[in-house]
Protein backbone atom coordinates (compact mmCIF):
# COMPACT_ATOMS: atom_id res chain seq x y z
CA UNK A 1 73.90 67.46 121.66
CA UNK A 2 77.71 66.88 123.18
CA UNK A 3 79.65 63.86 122.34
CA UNK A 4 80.64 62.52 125.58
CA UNK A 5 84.16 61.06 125.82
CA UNK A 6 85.23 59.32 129.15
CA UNK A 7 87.92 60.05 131.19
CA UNK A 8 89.11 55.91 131.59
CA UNK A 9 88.56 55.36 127.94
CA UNK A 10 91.06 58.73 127.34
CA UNK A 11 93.69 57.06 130.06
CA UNK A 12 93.69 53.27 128.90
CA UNK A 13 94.57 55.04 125.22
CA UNK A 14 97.20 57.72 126.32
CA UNK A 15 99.75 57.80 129.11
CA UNK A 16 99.40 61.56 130.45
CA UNK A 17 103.06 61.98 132.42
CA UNK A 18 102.49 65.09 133.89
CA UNK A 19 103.40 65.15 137.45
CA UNK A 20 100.22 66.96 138.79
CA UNK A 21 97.82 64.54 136.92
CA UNK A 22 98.25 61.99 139.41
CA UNK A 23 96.73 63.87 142.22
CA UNK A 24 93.53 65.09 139.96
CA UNK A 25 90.79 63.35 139.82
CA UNK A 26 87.19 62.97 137.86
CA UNK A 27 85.35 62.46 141.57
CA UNK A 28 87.35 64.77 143.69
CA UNK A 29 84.21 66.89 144.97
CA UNK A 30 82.22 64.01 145.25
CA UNK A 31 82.12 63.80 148.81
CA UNK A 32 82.88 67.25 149.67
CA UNK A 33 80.98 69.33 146.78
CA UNK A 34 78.86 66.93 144.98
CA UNK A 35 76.44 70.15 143.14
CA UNK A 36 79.60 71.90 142.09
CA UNK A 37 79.20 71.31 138.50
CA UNK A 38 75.91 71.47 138.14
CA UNK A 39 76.48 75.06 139.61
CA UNK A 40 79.33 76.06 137.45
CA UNK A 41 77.10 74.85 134.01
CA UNK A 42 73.98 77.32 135.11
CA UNK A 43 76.12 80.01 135.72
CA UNK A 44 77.80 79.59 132.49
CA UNK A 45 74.86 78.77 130.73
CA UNK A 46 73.56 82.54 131.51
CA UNK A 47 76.39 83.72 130.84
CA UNK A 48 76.40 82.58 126.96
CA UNK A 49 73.02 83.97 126.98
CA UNK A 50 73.79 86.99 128.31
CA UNK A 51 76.73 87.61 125.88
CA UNK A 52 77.78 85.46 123.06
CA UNK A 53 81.44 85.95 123.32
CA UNK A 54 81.92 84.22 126.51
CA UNK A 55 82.44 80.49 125.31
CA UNK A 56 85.46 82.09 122.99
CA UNK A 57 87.02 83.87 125.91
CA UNK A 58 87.18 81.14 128.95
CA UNK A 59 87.98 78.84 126.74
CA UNK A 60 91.09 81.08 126.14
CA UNK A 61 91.26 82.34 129.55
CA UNK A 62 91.99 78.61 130.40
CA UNK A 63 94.90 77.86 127.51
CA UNK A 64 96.60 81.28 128.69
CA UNK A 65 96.30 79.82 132.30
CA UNK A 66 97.56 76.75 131.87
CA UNK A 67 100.33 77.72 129.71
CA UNK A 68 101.79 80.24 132.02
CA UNK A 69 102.76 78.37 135.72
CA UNK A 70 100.69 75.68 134.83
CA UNK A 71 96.07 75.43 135.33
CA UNK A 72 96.74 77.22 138.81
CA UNK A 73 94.10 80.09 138.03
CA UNK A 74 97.05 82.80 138.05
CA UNK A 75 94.89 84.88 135.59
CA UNK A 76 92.47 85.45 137.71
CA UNK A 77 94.44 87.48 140.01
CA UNK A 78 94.30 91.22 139.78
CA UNK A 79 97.17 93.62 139.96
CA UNK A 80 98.04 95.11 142.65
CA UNK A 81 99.86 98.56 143.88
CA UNK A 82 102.78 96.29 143.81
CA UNK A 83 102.67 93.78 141.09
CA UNK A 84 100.96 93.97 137.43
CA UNK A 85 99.75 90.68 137.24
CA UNK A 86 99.45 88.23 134.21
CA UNK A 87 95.96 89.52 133.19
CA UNK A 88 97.48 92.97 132.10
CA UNK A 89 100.45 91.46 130.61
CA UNK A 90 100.08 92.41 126.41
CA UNK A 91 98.82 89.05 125.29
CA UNK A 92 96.19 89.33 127.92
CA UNK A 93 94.79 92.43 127.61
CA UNK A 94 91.91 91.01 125.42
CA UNK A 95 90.63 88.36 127.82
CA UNK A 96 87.58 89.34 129.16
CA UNK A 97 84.23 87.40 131.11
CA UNK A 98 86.44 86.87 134.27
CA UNK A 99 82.41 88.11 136.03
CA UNK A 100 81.45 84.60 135.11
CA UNK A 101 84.33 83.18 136.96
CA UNK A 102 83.63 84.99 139.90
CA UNK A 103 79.51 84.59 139.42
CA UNK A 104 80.07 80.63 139.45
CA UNK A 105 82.73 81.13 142.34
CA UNK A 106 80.09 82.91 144.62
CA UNK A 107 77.18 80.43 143.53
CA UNK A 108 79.81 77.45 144.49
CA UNK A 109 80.71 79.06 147.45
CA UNK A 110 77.67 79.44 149.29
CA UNK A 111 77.19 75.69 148.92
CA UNK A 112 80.65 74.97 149.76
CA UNK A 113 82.46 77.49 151.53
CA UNK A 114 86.14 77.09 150.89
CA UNK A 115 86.00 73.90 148.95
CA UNK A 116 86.46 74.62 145.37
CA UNK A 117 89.34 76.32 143.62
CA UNK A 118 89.36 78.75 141.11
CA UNK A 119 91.60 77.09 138.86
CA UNK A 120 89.23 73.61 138.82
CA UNK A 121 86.26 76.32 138.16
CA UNK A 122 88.48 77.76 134.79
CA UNK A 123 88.46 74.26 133.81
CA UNK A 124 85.28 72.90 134.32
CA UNK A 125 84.05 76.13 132.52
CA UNK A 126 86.22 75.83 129.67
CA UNK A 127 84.74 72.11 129.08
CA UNK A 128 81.37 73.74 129.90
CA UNK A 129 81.31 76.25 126.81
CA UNK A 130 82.66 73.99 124.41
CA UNK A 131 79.55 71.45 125.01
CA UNK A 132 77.54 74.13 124.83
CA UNK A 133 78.60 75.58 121.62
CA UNK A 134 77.73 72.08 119.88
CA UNK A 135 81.27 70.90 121.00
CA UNK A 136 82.03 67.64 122.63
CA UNK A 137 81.80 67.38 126.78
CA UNK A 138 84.34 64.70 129.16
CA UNK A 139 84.98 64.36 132.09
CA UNK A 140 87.60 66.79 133.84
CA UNK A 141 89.87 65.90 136.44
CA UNK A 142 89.74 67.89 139.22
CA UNK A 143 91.79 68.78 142.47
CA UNK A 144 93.82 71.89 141.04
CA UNK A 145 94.85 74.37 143.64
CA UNK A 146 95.34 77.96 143.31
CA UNK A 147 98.70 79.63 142.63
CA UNK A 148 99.61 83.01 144.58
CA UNK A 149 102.46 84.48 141.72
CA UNK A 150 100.80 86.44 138.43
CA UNK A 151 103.27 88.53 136.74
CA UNK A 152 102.53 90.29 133.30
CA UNK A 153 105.46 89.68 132.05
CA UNK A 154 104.96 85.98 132.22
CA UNK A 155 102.46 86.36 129.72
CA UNK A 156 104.77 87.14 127.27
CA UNK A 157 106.16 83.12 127.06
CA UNK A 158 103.04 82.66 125.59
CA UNK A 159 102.85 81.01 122.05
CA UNK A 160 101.94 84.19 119.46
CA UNK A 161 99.83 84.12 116.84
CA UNK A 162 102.41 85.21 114.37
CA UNK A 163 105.24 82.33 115.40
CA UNK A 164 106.16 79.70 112.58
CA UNK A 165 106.02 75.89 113.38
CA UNK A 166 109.25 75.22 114.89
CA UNK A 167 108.21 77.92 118.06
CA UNK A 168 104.69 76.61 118.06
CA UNK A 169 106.52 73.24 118.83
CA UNK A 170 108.84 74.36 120.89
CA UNK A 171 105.88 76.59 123.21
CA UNK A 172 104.08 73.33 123.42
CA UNK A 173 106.81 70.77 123.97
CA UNK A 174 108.40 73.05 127.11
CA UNK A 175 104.83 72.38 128.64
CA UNK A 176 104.97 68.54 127.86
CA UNK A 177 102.21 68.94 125.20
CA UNK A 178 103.28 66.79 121.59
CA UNK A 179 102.66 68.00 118.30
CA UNK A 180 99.01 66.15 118.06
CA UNK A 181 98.04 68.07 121.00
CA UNK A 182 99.16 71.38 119.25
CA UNK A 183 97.43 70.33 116.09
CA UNK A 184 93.76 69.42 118.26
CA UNK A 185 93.74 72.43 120.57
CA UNK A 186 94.55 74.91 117.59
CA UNK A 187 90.75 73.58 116.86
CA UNK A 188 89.56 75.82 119.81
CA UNK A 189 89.95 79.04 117.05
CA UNK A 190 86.89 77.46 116.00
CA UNK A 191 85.05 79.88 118.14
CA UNK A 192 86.14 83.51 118.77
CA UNK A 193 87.05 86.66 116.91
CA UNK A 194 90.55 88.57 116.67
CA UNK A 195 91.38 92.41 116.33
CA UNK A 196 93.21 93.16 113.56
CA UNK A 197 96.56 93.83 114.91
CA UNK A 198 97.31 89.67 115.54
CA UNK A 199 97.07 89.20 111.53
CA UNK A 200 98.11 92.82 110.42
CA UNK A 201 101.30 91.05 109.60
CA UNK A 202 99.50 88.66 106.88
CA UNK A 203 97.64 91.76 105.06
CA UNK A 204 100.27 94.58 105.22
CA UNK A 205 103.77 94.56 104.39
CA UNK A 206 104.06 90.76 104.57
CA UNK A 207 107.53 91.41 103.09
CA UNK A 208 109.65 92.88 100.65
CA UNK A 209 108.42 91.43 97.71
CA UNK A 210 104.60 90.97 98.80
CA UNK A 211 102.07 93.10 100.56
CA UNK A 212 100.30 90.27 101.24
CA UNK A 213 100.96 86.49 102.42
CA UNK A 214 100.42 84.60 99.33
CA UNK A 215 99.08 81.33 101.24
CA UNK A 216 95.78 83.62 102.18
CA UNK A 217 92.99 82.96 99.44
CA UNK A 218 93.15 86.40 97.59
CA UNK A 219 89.36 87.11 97.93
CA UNK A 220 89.49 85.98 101.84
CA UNK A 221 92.72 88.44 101.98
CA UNK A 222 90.68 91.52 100.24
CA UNK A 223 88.11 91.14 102.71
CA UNK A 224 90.32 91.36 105.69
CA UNK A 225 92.23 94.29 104.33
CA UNK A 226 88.91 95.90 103.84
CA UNK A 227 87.91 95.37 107.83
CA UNK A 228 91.28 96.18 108.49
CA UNK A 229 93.00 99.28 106.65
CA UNK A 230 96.41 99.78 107.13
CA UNK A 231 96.23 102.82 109.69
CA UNK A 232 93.20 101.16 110.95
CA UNK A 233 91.72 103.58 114.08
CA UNK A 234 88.22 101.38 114.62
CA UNK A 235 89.25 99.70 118.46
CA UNK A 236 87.33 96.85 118.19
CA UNK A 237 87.67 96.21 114.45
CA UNK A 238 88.44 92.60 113.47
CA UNK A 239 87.91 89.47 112.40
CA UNK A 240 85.87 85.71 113.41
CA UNK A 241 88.37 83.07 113.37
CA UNK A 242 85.95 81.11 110.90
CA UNK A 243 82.97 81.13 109.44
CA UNK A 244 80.53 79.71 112.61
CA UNK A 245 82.52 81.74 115.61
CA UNK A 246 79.87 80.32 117.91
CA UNK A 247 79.70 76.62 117.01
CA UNK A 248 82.24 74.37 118.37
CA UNK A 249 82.30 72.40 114.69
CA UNK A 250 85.47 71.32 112.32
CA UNK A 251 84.77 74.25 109.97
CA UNK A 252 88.61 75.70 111.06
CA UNK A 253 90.12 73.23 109.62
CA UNK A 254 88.29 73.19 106.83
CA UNK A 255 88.91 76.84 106.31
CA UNK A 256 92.48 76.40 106.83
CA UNK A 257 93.24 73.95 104.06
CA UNK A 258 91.37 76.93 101.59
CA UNK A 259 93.51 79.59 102.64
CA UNK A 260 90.66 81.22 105.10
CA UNK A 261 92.79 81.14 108.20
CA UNK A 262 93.64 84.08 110.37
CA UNK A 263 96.85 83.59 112.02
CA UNK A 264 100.30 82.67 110.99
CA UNK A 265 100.06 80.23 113.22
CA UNK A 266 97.26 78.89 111.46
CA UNK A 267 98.90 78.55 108.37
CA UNK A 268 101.76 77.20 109.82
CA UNK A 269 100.11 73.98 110.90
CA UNK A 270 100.24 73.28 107.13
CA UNK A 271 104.17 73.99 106.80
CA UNK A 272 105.31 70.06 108.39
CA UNK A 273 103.75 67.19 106.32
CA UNK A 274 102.66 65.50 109.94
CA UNK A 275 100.86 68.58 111.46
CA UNK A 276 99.33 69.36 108.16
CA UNK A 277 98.06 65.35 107.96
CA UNK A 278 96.38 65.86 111.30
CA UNK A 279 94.77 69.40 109.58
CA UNK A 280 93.32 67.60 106.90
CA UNK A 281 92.28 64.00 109.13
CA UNK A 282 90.16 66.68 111.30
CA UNK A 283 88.95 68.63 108.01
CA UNK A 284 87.24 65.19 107.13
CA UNK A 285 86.32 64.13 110.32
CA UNK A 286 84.67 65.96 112.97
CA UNK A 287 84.20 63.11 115.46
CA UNK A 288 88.12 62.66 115.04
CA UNK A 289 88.80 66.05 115.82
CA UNK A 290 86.64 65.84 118.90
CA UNK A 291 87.94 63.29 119.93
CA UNK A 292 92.10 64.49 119.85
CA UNK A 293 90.68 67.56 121.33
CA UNK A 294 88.68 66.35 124.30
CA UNK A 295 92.45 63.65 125.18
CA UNK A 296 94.73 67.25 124.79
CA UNK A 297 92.20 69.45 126.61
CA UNK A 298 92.26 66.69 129.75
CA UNK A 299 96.40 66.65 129.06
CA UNK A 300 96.77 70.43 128.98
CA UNK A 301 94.69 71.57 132.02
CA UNK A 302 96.44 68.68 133.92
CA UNK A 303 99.75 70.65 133.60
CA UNK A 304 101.12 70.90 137.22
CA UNK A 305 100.20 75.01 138.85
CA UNK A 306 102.17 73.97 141.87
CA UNK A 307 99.52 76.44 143.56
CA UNK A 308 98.75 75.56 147.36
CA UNK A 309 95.72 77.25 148.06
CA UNK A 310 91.54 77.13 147.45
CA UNK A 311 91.47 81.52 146.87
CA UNK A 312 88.08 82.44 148.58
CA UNK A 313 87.69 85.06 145.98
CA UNK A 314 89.10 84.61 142.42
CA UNK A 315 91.35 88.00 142.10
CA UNK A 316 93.00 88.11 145.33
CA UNK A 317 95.44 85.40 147.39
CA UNK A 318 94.04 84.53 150.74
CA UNK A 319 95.30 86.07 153.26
């Protein structure tokens, strides 16, 4: 069952100054959409049933959202003859389940036509699949609106999964996000699965002395190497980010402090004695680690989208 955190409890303990914040709130459909999230959990709910990848990628979809123009649901948006939008930039070429985005859009809209925006459905589905992957649930504040610019190459000021601590850092501090938050919301590779070429770099040719990164256990290393050959040609070959890639559970950082991570930018999270405290205080404590992520979940999809619009249909601006 979900460990439910409350919104009030989460403000009274942390100031979040992010300029948008102030005009979200927990009761924004209240009045005007009361069965919204009730609407948005069933159509998520079939969606995990129907495909067991789904919590992994909108939970995703929403971090590459947010981090690029702020939680304005630019992701959403398709290309067009004139723009490539973020969705086909490189990093974002892997996201996928954007139908049960647009499922929980149509469900929501023939209750409340022109009501709910695409960005506050992300969100509320993003808290949706971490509940109910064993995860904890809150409270999200809602009142987002939806952005009109996607550009592909925006995706690229994403953080990568090969960059050291000092980007990671940097990524998360330009988005007003602290090094606790970047610490909790690594937690979300709890669930989910890479392809091989985001940790090539840790299994081939890690440099000129090694082949391969000496802070990967040896026998975890042999088995990636083994999924992923060096002239790899399987697509879709790759990797779970831990053990349990469908339970929301502490097992990542668990993992991590053995030398089972994926990403360099796992491992790096053990490279500053503060971030690699906060590793091993949520490798002992699984409440704890709930309970950071659930406070930088609420700060990160708070991050202002400046958007101005509720789209009628996820992949396309009004017009």
């Amino acid at each position: 069952m979900a460990i439910f955190v409350s919104f009030i409890t989460i403000l009274l303990s942390t100031s979040i100054l992010l300029s948008y914040s102030d005009a979200l709130s927990v009761n924004y459909y209240h009045q005007t959409c009361p069965e919204a999230e009730s609407l948005i959990e069933k159509v998520v709910k079939k969606g995990i049933i129907n495909d067991k990848t789904v919590p992994a990628a909108l939970l995703r979809m929403h971090f590459h959202d947010c981090f690029i123009r702020g939680c304005d649901a630019s992701v959403l948006l398709n290309s067009n003859g004139k723009n490539k939008a973020e969705k086909d930039g490189p990093p974002n070429v892997s996201l996928h389940a954007f139908y049960v985005i647009d499922n929980a859009k149509k469900e929501v809209e023939k209750k409340c036509p022109g009501v709910v925006s695409c960005s506050d459905i992300l969100a509320l589905a993003a808290r949706d699949v971490v509940a109910l992957s064993g995860g904890p649930t809150w409270e999200v504040p809602k009142g987002r609106k939806d952005g009109s610019i996607s550009k592909a190459n925006d995706s690229l000021q994403l953080p990568f999964p090969t960059f050291n601590i000092s980007q990671l850092q940097k990524s998360f501090s330009q988005r007003g996000l602290s090094i606790n938050d970047l610490v909790a919301l690594s937690g979300g590779h709890t669930l989910g699965f890479s392809h091989c070429s985001s940790f090539a770099n840790r299994i081939h040719n890690f440099n000129k002395k090694t082949d391969i990164d000496p802070s990967l256990h040896p026998s975890f290393a042999g088995s990636l190497r083994q999924v992923c050959p060096l002239h790899n040609k399987v697509k879709n070959a790759g990797a779970n980010l831990d053990s349990t890639p469908t339970l929301f559970d502490n097992l990542y950082f668990k993992l991590l402090l053995q030398g089972k991570s994926i990403f360099s930018s796992d491992q790096a999270l053990l490279s500053s004695s503060k971030t690699k405290a906060l590793v091993q205080k949520y490798a002992a404590s699984q409440e704890k680690f709930f309970e950071a992520f659930v406070k930088s979940m609420i700060k990160m999809s708070s991050i202002s989208g400046g958007g101005s619009e509720i789209r009628l249909d996820c992949r396309v601006v009004n017009h």
